[in-house]
Protein backbone atom coordinates (compact mmCIF):
# COMPACT_ATOMS: atom_id res chain seq x y z
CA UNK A 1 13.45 24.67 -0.02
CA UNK A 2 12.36 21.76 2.60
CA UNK A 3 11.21 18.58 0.42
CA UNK A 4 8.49 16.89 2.19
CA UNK A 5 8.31 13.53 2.85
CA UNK A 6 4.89 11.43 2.10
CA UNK A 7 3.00 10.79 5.05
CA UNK A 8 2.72 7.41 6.20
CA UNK A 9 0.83 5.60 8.98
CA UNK A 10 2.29 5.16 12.42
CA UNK A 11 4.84 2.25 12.89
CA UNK A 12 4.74 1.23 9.16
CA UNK A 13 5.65 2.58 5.34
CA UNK A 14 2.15 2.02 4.42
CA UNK A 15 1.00 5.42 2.70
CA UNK A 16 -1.26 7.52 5.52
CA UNK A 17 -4.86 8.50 4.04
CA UNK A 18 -5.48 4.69 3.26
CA UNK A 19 -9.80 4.60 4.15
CA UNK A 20 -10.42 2.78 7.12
CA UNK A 21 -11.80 -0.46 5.13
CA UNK A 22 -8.50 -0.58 3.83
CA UNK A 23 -6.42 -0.19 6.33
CA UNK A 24 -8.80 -3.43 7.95
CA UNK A 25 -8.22 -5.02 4.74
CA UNK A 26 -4.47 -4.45 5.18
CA UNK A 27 -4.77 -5.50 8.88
CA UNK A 28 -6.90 -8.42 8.27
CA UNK A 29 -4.54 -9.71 6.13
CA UNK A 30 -1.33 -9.25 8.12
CA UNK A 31 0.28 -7.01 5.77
CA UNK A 32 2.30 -4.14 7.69
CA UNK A 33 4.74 -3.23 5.02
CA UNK A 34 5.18 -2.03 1.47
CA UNK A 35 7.84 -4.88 0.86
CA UNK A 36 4.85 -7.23 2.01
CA UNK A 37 2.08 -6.19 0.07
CA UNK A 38 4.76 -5.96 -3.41
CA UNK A 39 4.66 -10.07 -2.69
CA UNK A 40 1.06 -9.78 -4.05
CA UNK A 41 0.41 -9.57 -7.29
CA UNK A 42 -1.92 -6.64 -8.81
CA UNK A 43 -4.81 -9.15 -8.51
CA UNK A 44 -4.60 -10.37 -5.18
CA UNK A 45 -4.04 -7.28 -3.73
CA UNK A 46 -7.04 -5.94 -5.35
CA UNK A 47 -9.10 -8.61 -4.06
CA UNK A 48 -9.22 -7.92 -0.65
CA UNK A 49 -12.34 -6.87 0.80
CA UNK A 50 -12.30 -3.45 1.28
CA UNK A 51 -9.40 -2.57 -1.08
CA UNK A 52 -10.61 0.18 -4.05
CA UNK A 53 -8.90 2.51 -6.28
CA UNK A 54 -7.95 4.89 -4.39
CA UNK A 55 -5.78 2.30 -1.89
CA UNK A 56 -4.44 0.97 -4.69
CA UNK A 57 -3.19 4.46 -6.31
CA UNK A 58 -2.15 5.25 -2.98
CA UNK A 59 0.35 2.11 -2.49
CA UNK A 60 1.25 2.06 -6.00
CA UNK A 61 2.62 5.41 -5.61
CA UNK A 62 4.06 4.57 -1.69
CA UNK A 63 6.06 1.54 -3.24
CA UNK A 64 7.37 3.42 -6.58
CA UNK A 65 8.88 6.00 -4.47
CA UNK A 66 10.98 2.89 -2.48
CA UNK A 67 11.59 1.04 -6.29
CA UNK A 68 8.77 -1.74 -5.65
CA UNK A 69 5.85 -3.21 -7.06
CA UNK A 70 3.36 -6.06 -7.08
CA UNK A 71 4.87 -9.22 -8.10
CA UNK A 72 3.14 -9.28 -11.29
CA UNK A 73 4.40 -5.75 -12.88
CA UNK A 74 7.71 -5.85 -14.61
């Protein structure tokens, strides 16, 4: 059986199905990268405008899977 491999956004490890607002958010902020945004903590990351739950499930999950996590989580 053929494992499947998340999708992710063109040029970049940040998970694919990120809303638009977030992927300005992510933009806006010059973050292109899992490794970058795990330099956040939690809060900050959630206080980007246009950043909600489901971004932040979806890049929790995206940086588990490569052994990350925001700079706050142990």
């Amino acid at each position: 059986m053929m494992e499947t491999k998340p999708a992710r956004l063109p040029g970049s490890d940040l998970p694919a199905g990120l809303s638009k607002p977030a992927q300005r958010a992510l933009a806006n902020a010059g973050l292109t990268g899992l490794a970058q945004v795990a330099k956040l903590s939690a809060g900050e990351f959630q206080a980007l405008h246009g950043i909600g739950p489901k971004a932040v499930g979806l890049i929790r999950e995206a940086m588990a899977v490569k052994g990350l996590r925001f700079k706050n989580e142990a």
